[in-house]
C-alpha atoms as a PDB file:
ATOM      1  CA  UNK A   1       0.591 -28.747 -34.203  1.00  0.00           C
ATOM      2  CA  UNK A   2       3.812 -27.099 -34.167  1.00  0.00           C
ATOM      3  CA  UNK A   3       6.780 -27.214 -31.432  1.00  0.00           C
ATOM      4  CA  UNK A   4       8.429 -24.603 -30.510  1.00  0.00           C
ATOM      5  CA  UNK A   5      11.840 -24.900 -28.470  1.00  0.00           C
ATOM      6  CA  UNK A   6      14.752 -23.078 -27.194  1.00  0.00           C
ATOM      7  CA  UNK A   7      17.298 -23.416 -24.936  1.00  0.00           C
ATOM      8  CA  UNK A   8      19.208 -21.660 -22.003  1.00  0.00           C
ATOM      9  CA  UNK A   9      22.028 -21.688 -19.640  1.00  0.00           C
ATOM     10  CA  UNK A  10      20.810 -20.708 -16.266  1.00  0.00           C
ATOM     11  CA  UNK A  11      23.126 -19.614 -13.323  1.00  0.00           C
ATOM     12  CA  UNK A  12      22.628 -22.158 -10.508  1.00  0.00           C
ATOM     13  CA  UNK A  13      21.707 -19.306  -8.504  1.00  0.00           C
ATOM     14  CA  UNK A  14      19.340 -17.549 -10.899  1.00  0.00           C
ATOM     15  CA  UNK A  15      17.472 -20.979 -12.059  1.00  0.00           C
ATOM     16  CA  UNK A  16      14.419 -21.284  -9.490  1.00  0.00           C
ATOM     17  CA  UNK A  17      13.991 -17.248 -10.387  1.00  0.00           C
ATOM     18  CA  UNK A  18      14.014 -18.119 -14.129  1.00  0.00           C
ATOM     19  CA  UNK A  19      11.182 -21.465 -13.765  1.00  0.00           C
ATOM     20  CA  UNK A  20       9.221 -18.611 -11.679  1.00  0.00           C
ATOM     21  CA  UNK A  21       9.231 -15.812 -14.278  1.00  0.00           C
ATOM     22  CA  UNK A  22       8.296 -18.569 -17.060  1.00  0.00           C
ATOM     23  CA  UNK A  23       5.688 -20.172 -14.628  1.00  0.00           C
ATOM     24  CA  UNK A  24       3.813 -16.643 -13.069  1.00  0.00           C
ATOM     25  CA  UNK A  25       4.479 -13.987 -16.104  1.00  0.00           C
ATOM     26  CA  UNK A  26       5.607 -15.936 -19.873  1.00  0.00           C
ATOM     27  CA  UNK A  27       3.016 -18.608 -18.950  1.00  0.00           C
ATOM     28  CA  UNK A  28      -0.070 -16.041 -18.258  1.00  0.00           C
ATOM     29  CA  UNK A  29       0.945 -14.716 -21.523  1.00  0.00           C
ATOM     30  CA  UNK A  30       0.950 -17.077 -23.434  1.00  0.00           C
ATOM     31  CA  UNK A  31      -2.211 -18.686 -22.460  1.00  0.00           C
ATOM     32  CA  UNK A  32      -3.973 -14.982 -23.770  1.00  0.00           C
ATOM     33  CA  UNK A  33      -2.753 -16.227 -26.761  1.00  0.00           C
ATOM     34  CA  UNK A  34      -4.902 -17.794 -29.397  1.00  0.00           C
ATOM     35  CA  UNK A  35      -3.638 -20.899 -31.261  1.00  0.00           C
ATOM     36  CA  UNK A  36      -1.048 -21.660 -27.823  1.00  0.00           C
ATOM     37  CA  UNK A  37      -1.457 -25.050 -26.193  1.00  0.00           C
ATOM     38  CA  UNK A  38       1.158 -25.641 -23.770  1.00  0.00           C
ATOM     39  CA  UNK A  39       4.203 -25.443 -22.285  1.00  0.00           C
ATOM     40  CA  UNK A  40       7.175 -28.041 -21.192  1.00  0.00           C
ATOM     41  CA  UNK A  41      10.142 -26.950 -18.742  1.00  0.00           C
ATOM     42  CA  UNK A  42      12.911 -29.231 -18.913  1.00  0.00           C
ATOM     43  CA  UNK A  43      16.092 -28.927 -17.048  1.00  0.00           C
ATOM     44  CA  UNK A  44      19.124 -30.305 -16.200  1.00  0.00           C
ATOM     45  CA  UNK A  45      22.368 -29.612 -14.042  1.00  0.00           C
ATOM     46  CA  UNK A  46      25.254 -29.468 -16.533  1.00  0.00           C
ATOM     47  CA  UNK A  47      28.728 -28.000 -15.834  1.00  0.00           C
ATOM     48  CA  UNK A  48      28.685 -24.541 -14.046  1.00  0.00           C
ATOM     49  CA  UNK A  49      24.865 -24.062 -14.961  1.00  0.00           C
ATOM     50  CA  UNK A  50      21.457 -25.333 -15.405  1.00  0.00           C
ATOM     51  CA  UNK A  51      20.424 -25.972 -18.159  1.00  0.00           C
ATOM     52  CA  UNK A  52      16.782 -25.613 -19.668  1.00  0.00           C
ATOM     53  CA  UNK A  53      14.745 -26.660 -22.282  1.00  0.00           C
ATOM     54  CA  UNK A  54      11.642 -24.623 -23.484  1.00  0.00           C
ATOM     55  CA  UNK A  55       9.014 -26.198 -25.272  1.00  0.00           C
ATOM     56  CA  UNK A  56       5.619 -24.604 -26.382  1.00  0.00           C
ATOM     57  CA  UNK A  57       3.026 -25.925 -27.916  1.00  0.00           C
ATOM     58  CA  UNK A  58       0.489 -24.039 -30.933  1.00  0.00           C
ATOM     59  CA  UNK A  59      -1.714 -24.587 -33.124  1.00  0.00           C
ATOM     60  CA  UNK A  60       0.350 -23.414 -36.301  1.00  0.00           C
ATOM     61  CA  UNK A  61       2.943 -21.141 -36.822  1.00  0.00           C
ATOM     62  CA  UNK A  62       0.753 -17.815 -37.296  1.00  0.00           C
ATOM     63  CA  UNK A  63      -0.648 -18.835 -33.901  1.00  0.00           C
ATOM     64  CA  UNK A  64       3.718 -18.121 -32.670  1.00  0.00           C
ATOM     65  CA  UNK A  65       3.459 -14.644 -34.479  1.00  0.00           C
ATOM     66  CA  UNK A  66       1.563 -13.060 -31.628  1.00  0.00           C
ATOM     67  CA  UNK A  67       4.166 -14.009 -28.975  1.00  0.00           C
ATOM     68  CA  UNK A  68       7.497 -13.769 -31.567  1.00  0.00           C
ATOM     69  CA  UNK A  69       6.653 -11.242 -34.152  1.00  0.00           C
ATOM     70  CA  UNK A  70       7.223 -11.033 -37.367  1.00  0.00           C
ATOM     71  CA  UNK A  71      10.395 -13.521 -37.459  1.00  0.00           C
ATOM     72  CA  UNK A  72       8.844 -16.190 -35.736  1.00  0.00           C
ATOM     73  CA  UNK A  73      12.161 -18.122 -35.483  1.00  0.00           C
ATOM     74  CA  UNK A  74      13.563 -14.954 -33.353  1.00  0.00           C
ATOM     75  CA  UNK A  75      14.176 -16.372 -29.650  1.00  0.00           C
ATOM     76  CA  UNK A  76      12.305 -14.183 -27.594  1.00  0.00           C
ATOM     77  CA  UNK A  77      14.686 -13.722 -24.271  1.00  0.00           C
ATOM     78  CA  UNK A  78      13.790 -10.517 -21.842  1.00  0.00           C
ATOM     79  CA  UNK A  79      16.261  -8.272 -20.194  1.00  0.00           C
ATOM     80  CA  UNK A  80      15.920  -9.775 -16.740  1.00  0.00           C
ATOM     81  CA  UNK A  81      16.394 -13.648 -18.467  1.00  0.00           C
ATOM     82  CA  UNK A  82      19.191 -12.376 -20.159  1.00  0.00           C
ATOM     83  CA  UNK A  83      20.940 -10.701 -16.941  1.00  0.00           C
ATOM     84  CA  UNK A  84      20.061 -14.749 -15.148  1.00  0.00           C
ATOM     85  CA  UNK A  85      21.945 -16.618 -18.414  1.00  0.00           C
ATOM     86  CA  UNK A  86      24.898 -17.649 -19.054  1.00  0.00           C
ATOM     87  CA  UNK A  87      24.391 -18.310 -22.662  1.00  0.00           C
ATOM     88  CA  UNK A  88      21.311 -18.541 -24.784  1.00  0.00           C
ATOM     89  CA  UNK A  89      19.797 -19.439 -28.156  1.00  0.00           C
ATOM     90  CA  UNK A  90      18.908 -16.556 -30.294  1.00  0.00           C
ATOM     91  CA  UNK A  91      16.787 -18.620 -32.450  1.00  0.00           C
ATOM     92  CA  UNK A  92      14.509 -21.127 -31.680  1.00  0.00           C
ATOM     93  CA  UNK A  93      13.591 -24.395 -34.157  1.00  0.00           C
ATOM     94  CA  UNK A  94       9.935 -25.332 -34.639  1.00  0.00           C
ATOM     95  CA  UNK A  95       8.718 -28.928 -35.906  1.00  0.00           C
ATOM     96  CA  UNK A  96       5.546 -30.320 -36.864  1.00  0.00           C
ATOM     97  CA  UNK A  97       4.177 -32.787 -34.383  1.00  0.00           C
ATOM     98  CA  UNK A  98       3.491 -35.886 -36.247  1.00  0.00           C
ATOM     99  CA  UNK A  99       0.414 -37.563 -34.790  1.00  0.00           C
END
């Protein structure tokens, strides 16, 4: 099983729009998806932001290719996120989930 995470710097103010968007449209998504497993949101407050944590969950990395495209290490951050961010990660790190 491989992890995939990324992180984000939410505006307060945009946060509870950006847990929505990952909960009602990235989610539905992703569970189309063959090979995807699951989803974690973690946040926390930090400094003048909120801060999240994005994990997902697949089966193996080809399983990522559907959602990230060719470059599977490519953070995959729409137009709306971006305008709710105060900084982002354009790449994302993947590990193998030892058992």
């Amino acid at each position: 099983m491989i992890v995939r995470i990324w992180k984000g710097l939410a505006k307060a103010g945009s946060a509870g729009d950006y847990v929505q968007h990952l909960r009602n449209e990235t989610l539905a998504k992703l569970y189309e998806m063959k090979g995807f497993i699951e989803m974690k949101i973690l946040q926390r407050a930090v400094g003048n932001g909120i801060e999240f944590l994005i994990m997902t969950f697949w089966e193996d990395l080809d399983s990522i290719e559907q959602f990230a495209g060719r470059d599977p290490t490519k953070a995959v951050v729409p137009d709306t996120v971006q305008e709710w961010m105060i900084g982002y990660d354009s790449e994302v790190r993947h590990y193998e989930l030892s058992s």
